[in-house]
Protein backbone atom coordinates (compact mmCIF):
# COMPACT_ATOMS: atom_id res chain seq x y z
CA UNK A 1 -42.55 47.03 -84.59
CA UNK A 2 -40.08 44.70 -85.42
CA UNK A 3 -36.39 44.45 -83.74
CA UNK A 4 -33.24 43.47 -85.25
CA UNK A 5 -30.66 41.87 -82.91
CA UNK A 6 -27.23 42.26 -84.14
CA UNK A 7 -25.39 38.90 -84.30
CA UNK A 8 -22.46 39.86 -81.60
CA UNK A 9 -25.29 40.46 -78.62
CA UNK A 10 -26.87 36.93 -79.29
CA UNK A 11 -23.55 35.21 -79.48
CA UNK A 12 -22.06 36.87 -76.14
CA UNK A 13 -25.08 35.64 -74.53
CA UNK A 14 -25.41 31.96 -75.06
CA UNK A 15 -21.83 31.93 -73.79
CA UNK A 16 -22.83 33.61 -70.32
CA UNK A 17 -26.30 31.58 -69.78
CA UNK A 18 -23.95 28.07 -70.46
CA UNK A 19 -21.11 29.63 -67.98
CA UNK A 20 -24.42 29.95 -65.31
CA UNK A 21 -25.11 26.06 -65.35
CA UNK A 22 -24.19 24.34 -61.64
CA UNK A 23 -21.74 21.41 -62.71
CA UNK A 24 -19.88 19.58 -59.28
CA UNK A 25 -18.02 17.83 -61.83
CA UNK A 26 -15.93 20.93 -61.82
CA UNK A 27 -15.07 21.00 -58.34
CA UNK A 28 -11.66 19.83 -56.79
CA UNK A 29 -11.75 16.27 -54.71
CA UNK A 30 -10.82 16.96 -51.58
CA UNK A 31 -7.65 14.59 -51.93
CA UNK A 32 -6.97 15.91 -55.10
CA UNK A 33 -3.43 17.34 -55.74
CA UNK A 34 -1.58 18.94 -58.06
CA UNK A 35 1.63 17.48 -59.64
CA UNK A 36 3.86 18.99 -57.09
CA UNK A 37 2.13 17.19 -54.30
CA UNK A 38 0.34 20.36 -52.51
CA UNK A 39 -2.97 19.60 -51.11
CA UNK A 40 -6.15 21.47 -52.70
CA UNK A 41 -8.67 20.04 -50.14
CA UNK A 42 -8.69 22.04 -46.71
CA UNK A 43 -5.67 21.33 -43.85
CA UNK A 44 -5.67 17.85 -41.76
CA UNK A 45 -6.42 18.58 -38.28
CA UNK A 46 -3.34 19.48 -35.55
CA UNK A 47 -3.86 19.01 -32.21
CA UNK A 48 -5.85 21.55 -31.29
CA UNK A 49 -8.49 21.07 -33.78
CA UNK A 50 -9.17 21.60 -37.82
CA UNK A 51 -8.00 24.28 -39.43
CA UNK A 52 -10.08 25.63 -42.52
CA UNK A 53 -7.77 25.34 -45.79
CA UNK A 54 -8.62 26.78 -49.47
CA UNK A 55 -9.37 25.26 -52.44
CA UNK A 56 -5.80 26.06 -53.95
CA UNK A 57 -3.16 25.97 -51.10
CA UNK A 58 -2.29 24.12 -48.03
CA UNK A 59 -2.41 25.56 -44.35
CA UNK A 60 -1.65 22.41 -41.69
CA UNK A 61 -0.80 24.19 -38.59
CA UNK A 62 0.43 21.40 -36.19
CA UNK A 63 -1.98 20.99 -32.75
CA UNK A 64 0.49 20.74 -29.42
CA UNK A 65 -0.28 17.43 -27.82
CA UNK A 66 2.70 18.33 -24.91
CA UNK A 67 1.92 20.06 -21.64
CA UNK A 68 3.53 20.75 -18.56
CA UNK A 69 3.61 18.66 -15.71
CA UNK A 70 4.23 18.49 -12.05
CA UNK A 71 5.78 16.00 -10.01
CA UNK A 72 3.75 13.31 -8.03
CA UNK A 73 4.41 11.88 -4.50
CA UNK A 74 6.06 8.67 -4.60
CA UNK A 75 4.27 6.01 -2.19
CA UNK A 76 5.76 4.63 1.11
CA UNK A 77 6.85 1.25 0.14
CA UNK A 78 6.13 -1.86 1.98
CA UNK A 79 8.98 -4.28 4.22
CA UNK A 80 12.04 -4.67 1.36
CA UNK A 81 10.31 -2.69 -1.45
CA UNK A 82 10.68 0.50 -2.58
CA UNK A 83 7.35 2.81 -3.57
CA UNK A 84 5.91 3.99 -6.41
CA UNK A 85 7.29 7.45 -7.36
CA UNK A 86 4.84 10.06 -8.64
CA UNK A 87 3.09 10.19 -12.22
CA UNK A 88 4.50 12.68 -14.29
CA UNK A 89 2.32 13.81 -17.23
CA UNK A 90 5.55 14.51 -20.32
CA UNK A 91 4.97 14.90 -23.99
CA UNK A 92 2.74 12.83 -25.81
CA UNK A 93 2.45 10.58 -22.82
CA UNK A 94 2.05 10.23 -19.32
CA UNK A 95 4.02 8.12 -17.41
CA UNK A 96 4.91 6.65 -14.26
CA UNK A 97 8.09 6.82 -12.42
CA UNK A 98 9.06 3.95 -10.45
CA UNK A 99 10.76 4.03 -6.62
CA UNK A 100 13.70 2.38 -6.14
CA UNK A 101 13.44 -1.13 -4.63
CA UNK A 102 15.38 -2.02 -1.11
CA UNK A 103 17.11 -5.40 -1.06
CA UNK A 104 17.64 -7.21 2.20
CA UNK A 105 21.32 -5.39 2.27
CA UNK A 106 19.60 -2.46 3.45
CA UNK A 107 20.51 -0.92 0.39
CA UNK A 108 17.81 0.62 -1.97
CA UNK A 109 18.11 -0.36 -5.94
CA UNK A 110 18.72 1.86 -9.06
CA UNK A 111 16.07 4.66 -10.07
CA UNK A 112 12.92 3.25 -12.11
CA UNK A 113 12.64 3.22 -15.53
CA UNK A 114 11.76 5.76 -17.96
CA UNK A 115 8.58 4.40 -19.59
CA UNK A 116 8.03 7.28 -22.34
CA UNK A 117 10.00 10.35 -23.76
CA UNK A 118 9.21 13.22 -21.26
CA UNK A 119 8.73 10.96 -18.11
CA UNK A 120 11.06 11.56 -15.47
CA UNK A 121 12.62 8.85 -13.56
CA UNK A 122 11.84 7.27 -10.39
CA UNK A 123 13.81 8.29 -7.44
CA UNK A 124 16.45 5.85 -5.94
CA UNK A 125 16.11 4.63 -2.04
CA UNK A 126 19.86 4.06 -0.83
CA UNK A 127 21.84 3.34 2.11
CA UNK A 128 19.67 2.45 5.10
CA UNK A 129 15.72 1.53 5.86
CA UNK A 130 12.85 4.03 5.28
CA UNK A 131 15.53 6.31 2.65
CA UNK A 132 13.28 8.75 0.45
CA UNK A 133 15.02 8.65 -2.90
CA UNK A 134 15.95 11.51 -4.77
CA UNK A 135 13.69 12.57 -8.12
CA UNK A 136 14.70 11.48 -11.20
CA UNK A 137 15.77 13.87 -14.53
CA UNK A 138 13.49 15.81 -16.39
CA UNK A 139 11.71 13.96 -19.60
CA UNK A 140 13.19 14.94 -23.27
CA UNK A 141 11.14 15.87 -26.00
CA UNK A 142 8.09 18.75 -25.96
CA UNK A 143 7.90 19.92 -22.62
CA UNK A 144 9.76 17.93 -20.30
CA UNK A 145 7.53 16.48 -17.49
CA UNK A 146 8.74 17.27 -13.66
CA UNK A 147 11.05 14.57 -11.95
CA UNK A 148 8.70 12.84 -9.84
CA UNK A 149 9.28 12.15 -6.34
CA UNK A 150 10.96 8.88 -5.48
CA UNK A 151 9.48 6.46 -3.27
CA UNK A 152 10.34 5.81 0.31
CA UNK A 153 12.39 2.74 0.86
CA UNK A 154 10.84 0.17 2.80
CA UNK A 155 11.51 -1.02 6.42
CA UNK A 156 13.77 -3.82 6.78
CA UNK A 157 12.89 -6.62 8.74
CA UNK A 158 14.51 -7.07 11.71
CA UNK A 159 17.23 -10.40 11.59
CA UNK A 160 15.33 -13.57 14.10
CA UNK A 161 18.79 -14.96 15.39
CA UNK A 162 19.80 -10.97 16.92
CA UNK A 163 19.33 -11.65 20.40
CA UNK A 164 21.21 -8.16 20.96
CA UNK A 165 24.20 -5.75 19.51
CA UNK A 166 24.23 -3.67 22.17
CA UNK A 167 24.90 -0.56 20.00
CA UNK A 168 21.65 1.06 20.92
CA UNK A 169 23.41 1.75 24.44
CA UNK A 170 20.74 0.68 26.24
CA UNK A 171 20.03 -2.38 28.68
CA UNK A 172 17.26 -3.56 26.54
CA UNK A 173 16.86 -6.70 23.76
CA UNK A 174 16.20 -5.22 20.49
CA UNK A 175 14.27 -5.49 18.30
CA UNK A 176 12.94 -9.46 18.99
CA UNK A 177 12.50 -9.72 22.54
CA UNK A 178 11.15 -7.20 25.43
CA UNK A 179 13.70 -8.33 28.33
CA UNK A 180 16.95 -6.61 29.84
CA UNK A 181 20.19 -7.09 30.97
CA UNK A 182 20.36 -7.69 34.52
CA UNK A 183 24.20 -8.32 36.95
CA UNK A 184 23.84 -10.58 39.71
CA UNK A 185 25.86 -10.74 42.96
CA UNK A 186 26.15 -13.34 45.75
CA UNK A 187 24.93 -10.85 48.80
CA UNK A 188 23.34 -13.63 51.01
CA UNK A 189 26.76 -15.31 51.77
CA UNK A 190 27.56 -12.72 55.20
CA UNK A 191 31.12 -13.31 54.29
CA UNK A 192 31.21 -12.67 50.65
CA UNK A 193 32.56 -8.78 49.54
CA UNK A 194 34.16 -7.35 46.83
CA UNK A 195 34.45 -4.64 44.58
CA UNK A 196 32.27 -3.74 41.45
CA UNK A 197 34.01 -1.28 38.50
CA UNK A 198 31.85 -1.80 36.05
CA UNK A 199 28.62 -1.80 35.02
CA UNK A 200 28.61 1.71 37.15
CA UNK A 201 24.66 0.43 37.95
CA UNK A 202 24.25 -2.68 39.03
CA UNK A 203 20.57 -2.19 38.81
CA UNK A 204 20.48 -1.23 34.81
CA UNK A 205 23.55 -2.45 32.94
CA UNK A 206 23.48 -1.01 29.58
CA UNK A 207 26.25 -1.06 26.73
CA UNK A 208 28.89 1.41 26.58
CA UNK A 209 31.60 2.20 24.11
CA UNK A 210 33.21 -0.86 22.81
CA UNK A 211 37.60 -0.89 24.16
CA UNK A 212 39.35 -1.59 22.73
CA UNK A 213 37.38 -0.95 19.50
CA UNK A 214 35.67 -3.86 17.36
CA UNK A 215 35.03 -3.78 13.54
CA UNK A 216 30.98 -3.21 12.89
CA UNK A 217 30.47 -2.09 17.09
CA UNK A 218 30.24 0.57 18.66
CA UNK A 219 28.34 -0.23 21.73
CA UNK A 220 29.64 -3.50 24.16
CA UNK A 221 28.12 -4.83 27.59
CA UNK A 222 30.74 -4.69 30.26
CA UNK A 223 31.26 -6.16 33.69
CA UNK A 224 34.26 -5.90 36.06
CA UNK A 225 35.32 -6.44 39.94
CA UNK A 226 35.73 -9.30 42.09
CA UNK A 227 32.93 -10.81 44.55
CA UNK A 228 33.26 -13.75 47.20
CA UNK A 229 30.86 -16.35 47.45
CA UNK A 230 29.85 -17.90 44.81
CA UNK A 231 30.76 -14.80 42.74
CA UNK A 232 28.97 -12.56 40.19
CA UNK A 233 26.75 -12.71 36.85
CA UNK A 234 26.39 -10.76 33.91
CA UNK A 235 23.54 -11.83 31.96
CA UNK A 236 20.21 -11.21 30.27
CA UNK A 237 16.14 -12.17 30.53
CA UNK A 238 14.28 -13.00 27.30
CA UNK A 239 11.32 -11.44 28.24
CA UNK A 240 9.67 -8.83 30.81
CA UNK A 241 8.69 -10.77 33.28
CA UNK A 242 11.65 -12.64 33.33
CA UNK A 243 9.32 -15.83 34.00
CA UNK A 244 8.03 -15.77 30.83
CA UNK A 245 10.15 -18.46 28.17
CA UNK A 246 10.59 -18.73 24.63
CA UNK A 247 11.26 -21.39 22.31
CA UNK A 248 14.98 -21.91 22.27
CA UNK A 249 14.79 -25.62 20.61
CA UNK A 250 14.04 -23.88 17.59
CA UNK A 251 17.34 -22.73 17.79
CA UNK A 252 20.77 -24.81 17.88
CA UNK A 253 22.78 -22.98 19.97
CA UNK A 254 24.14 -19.13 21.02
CA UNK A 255 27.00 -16.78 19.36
CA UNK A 256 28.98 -13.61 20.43
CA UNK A 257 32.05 -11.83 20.79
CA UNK A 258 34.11 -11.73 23.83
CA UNK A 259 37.28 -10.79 25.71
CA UNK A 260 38.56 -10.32 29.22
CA UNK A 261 41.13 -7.57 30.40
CA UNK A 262 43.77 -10.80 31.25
CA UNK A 263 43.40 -14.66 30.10
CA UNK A 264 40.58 -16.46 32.42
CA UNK A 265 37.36 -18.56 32.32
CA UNK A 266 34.06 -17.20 32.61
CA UNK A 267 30.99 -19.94 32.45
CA UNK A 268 28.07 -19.90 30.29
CA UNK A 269 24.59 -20.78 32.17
CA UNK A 270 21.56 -21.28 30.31
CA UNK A 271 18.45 -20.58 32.34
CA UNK A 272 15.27 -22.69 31.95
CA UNK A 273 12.03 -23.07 33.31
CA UNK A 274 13.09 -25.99 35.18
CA UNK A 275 16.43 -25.02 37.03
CA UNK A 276 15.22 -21.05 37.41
CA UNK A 277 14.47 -21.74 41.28
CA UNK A 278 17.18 -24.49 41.72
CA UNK A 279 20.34 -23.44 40.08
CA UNK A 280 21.13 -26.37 38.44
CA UNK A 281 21.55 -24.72 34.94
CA UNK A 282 23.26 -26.45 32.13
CA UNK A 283 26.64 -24.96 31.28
CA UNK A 284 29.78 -24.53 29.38
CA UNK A 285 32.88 -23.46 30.37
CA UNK A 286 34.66 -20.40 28.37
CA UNK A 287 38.27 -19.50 27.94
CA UNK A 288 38.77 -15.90 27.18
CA UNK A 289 41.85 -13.58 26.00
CA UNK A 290 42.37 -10.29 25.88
CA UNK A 291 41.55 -10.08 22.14
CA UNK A 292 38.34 -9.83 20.80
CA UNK A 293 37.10 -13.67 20.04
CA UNK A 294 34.15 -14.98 18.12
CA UNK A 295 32.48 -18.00 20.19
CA UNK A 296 29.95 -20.61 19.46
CA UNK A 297 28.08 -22.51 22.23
CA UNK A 298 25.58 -25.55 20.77
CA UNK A 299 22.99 -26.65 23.24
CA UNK A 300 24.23 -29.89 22.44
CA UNK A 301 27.67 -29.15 24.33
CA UNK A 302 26.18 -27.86 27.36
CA UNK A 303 27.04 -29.51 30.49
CA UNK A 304 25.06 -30.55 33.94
CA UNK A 305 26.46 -29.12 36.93
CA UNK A 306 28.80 -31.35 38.52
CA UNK A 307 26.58 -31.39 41.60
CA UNK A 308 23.68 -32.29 39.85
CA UNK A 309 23.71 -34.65 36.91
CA UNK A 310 19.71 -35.11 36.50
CA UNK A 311 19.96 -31.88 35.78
CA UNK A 312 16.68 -31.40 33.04
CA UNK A 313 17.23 -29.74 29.51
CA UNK A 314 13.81 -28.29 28.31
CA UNK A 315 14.77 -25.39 25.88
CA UNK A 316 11.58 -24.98 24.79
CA UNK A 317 11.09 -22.96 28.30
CA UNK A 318 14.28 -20.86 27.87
CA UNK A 319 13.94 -17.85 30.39
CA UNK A 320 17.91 -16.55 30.85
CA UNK A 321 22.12 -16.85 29.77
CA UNK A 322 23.97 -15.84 31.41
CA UNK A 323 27.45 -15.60 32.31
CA UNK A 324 29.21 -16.23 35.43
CA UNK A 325 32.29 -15.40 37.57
CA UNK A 326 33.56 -17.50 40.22
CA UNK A 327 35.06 -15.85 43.12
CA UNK A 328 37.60 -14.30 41.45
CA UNK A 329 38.96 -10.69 39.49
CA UNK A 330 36.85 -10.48 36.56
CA UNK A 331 37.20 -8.06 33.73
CA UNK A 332 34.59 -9.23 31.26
CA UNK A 333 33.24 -7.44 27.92
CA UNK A 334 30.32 -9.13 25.66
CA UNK A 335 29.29 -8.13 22.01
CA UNK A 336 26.95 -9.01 19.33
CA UNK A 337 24.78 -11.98 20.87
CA UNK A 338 23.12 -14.16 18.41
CA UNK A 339 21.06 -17.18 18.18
CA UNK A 340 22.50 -19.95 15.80
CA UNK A 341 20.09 -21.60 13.60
């Protein structure tokens, strides 16, 4: 039997077996665009990963690279420098905040800097030793970071010519040396007697409230009365026991302020090793007013005693000053003792 295949049937398929053929000629590049600059290939990847595009369109979606942070703990900073304030993780970056830096004025420097956008500044140390500065702003861009903590200021090192300010009210040297203020009165002499107003103890002079008042004090050492004999002393020891010296050649002489209730001499002894058991201390004789005076004594102008000119200098074994009142009225007040370099 014989079949007759119309002409329309063969010719629809020859089209559809060529349409079948596998040709990857005919498929899109993946950078491939059309004229209008859309993407055909699938979308670049955000931050959070690829996301699957189409053949004919574009779907970016843009990955968040910013998260939230919380502030760090700035570090305790070392003698005259500021710490490190805490890291802060902002947008696109993490950074580090940095803790204000203390000069020798005492006073802490300017917040740190702002390394990236989102970082929050470091904290500023101000004013006075071991100051915690405050945290800096919050970062810009994304989500802004946390301030961070500012770091702790550092300690400040204590000046080596401050023998004593007095203004920590107390009969103790601070902060170099570990001896005390002592007052001294001529009670072997059966005929000597007088009257003490001030210090109230004799035993443990301290400092009390500076009068009339001095700019930068608060605190003063003051002694007061009249004593027969060879009189009375106001002075201090370097060291606990009072037989134990320091160096004072390193030094070229001693400073402080001063002032008496009336105009009147007062005389400056400097105790060594040498003349501690003989008296024979090398001096300087002191006129005071009734205003608050500055005063510089250079071991080079100190004196012997009239009585004895031998009379050995050895700082290097420095044990005492101290200041004496011949048997007279005395109203004496002391401040701000310093070495001079």
């Amino acid at each position: 039997m014989r079949l007759r295949l119309r002409s329309e049937i063969c010719t629809l398929s020859a089209v559809l077996i060529a349409c079948s053929v596998y040709d990857e000629s005919l498929l899109v590049d993946g950078d491939d665009t059309f004229e209008d600059g859309t993407p055909t290939s699938s979308s670049g990847s955000g931050g959070q990963g690829p996301s699957a595009g189409s053949l004919t369109s574009s779907s970016t979606s843009q990955g968040s690279n910013t998260t939230s942070s919380t502030s760090g703990t700035g570090t305790t900073g070392s003698t005259e420098a500021g710490g490190t304030g805490g890291t802060s993780d902002g947008s696109q970056a993490s950074s580090t905040s940095q803790g204000g830096e203390n000069t020798s004025s005492n006073n802490g420097g300017s917040g740190g800097d702002t390394t990236a956008s989102a970082s929050s500044g470091g904290g500023s140390a101000s004013t006075s030793d071991d100051t915690t500065g405050s945290g800096g702003s919050n970062g810009s861009n994304g989500s802004g970071g946390t301030s961070g903590s500012g770091g702790t200021g550092g300690a400040v090192a204590a000046d080596p010519l401050l023998i004593d300010d007095l203004d920590d009210a107390d009969g103790r040297l601070d902060p170099n040396y570990t001896g005390y203020w002592y007052f001294a009165m001529d009670e072997e002499d059966p005929d000597a007697e007088g009257e003490i107003t001030a210090p109230d103890d004799t035993d443990t002079p301290r400092g009390v409230e500076t009068t009339p008042a001095r700019e930068g004090s608060t605190h003063a050492m003051h002694a007061a009365g009249s004593w027969g004999g060879w009189g009375a002393a106001l002075g201090f020891s370097f060291n606990q026991p009072d037989t134990k010296p320091i160096d004072g050649s390193v030094f070229s002489g001693i400073s402080f302020y001063a002032r008496a209730s009336a105009a009147t001499t007062a005389r400056l002894e400097v105790v060594t090793d040498a003349t501690y058991d003989k008296n024979n201390h090398l001096r300087a004789e002191l006129s005071l007013t009734n205003e608050w005076e500055y005063h510089e004594v250079l071991w080079r102008d100190l004196e012997e005693p009239d009585w004895d000119p031998d009379a050995p200098w050895e700082p290097e074994t420095m044990l005492k000053v101290q200041f004496h009142f011949d048997n007279s009225d005395f109203d004496f007040w002391i401040d701000d003792v310093r070495f001079v370099e």
